[in-house]
C-alpha atoms as a PDB file:
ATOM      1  CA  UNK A   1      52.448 107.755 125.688  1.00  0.00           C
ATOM      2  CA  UNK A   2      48.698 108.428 126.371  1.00  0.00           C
ATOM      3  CA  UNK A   3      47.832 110.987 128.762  1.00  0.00           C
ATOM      4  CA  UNK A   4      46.305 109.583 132.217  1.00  0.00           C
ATOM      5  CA  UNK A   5      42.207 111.003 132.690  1.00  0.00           C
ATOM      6  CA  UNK A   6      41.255 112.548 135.938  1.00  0.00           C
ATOM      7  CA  UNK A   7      39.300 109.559 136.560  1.00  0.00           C
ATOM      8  CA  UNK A   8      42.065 107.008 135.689  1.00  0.00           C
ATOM      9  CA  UNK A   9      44.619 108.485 138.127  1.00  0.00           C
ATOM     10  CA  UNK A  10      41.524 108.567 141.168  1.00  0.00           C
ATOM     11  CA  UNK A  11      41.534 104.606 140.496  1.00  0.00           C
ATOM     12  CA  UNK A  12      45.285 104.398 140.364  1.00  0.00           C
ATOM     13  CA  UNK A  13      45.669 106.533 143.734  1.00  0.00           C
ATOM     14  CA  UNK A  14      42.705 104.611 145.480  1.00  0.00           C
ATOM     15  CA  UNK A  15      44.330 101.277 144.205  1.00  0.00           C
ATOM     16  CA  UNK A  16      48.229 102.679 145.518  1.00  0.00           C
ATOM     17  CA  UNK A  17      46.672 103.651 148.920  1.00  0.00           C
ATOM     18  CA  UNK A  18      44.880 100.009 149.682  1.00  0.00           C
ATOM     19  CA  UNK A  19      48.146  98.873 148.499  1.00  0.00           C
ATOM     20  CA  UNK A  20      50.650 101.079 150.887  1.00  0.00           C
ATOM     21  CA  UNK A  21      47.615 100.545 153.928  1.00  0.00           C
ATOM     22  CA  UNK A  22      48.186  96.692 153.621  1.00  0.00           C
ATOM     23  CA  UNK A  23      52.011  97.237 153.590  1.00  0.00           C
ATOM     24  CA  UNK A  24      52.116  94.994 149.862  1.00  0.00           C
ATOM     25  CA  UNK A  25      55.288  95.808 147.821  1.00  0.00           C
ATOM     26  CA  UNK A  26      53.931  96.423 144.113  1.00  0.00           C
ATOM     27  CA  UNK A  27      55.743  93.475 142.901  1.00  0.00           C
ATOM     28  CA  UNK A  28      53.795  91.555 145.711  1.00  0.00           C
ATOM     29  CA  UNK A  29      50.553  93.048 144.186  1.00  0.00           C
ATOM     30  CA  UNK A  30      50.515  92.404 140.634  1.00  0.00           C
ATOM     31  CA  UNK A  31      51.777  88.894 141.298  1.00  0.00           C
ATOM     32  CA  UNK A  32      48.698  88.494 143.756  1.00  0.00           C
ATOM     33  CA  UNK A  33      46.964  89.496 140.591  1.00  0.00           C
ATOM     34  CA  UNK A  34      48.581  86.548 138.662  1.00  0.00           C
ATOM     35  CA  UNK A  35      50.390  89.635 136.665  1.00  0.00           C
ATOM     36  CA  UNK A  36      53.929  90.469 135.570  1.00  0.00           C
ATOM     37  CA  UNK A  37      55.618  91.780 139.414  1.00  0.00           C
ATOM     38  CA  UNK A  38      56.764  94.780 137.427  1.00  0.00           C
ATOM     39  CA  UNK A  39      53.007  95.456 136.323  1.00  0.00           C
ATOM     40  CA  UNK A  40      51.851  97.356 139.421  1.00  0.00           C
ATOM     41  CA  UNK A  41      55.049  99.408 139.150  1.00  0.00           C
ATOM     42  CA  UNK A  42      53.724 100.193 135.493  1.00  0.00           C
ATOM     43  CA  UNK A  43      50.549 101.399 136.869  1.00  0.00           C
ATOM     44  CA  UNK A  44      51.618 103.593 139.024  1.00  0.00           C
ATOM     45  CA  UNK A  45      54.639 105.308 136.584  1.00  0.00           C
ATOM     46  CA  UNK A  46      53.985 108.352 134.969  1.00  0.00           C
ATOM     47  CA  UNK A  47      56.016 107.050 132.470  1.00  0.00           C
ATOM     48  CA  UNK A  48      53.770 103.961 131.723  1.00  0.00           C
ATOM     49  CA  UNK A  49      50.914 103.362 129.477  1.00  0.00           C
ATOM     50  CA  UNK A  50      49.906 100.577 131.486  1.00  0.00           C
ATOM     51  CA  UNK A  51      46.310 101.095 133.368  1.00  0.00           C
ATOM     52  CA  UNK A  52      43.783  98.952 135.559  1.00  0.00           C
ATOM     53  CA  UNK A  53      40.759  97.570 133.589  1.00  0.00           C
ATOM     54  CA  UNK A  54      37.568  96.486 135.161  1.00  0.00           C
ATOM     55  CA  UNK A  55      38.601  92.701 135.652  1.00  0.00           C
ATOM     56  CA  UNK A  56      41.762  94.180 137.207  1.00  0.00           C
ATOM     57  CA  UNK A  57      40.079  96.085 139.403  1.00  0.00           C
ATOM     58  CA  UNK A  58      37.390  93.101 140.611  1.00  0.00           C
ATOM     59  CA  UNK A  59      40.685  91.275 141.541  1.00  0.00           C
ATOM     60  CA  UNK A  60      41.612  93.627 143.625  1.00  0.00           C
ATOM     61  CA  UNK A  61      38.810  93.928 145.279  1.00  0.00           C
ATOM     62  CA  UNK A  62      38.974  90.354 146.272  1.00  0.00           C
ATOM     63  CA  UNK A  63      42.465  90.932 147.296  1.00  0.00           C
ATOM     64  CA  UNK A  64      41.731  93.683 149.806  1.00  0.00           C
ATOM     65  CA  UNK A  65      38.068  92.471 150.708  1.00  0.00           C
ATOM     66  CA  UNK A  66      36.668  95.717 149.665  1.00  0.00           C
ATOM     67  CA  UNK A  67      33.528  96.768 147.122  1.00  0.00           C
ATOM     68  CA  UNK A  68      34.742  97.333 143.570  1.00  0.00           C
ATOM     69  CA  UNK A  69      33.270 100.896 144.385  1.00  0.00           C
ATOM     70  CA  UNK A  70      36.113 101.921 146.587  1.00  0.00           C
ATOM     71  CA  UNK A  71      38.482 102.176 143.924  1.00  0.00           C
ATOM     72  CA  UNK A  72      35.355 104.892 142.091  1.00  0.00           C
ATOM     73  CA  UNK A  73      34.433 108.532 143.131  1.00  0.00           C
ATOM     74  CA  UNK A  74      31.145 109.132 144.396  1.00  0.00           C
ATOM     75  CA  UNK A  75      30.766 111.586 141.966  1.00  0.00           C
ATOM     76  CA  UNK A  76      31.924 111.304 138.523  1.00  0.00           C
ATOM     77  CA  UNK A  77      34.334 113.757 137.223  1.00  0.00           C
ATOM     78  CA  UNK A  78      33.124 116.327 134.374  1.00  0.00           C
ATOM     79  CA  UNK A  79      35.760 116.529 132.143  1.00  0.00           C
ATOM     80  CA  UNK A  80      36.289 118.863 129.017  1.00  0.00           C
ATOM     81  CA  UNK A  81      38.249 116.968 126.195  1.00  0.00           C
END
């Protein structure tokens, strides 16, 4: 199991709040997405390797009628490796 990057879990939490805010069930979600229903559950898992990609992430912005820039910091994150 790969270890989730500051700036991967900021997209996952941004993604999870729109989510809760519009009262969608994660099955709900990634089946909006034209995904697996247990695929937003993934996501969101510690326990998961599973992670939004950029076409993900434009869906989802269609879904919630937001900018693809919601689900990004305003500032990036400077990370040590």
């Amino acid at each position: 199991m790969s270890k989730v990057s500051l700036i991967e879990q900021y997209v996952i939490d941004k993604v999870k709040e729109k989510r809760i805010a519009s009262k969608m069930t994660q099955a709900v979600l990634s089946v909006s997405m034209d995904l697996s229903p247990k695929f937003v559950g993934n996501v969101e898992s510690l326990k998961s390797n599973d992670k939004y990609n950029l076409n993900h992430l434009n869906k989802l912005a269609v879904i919630f009628e937001c900018s693809i820039k919601d689900f990004f910091p305003e500032k990036p994150f400077e990370q040590i490796k």
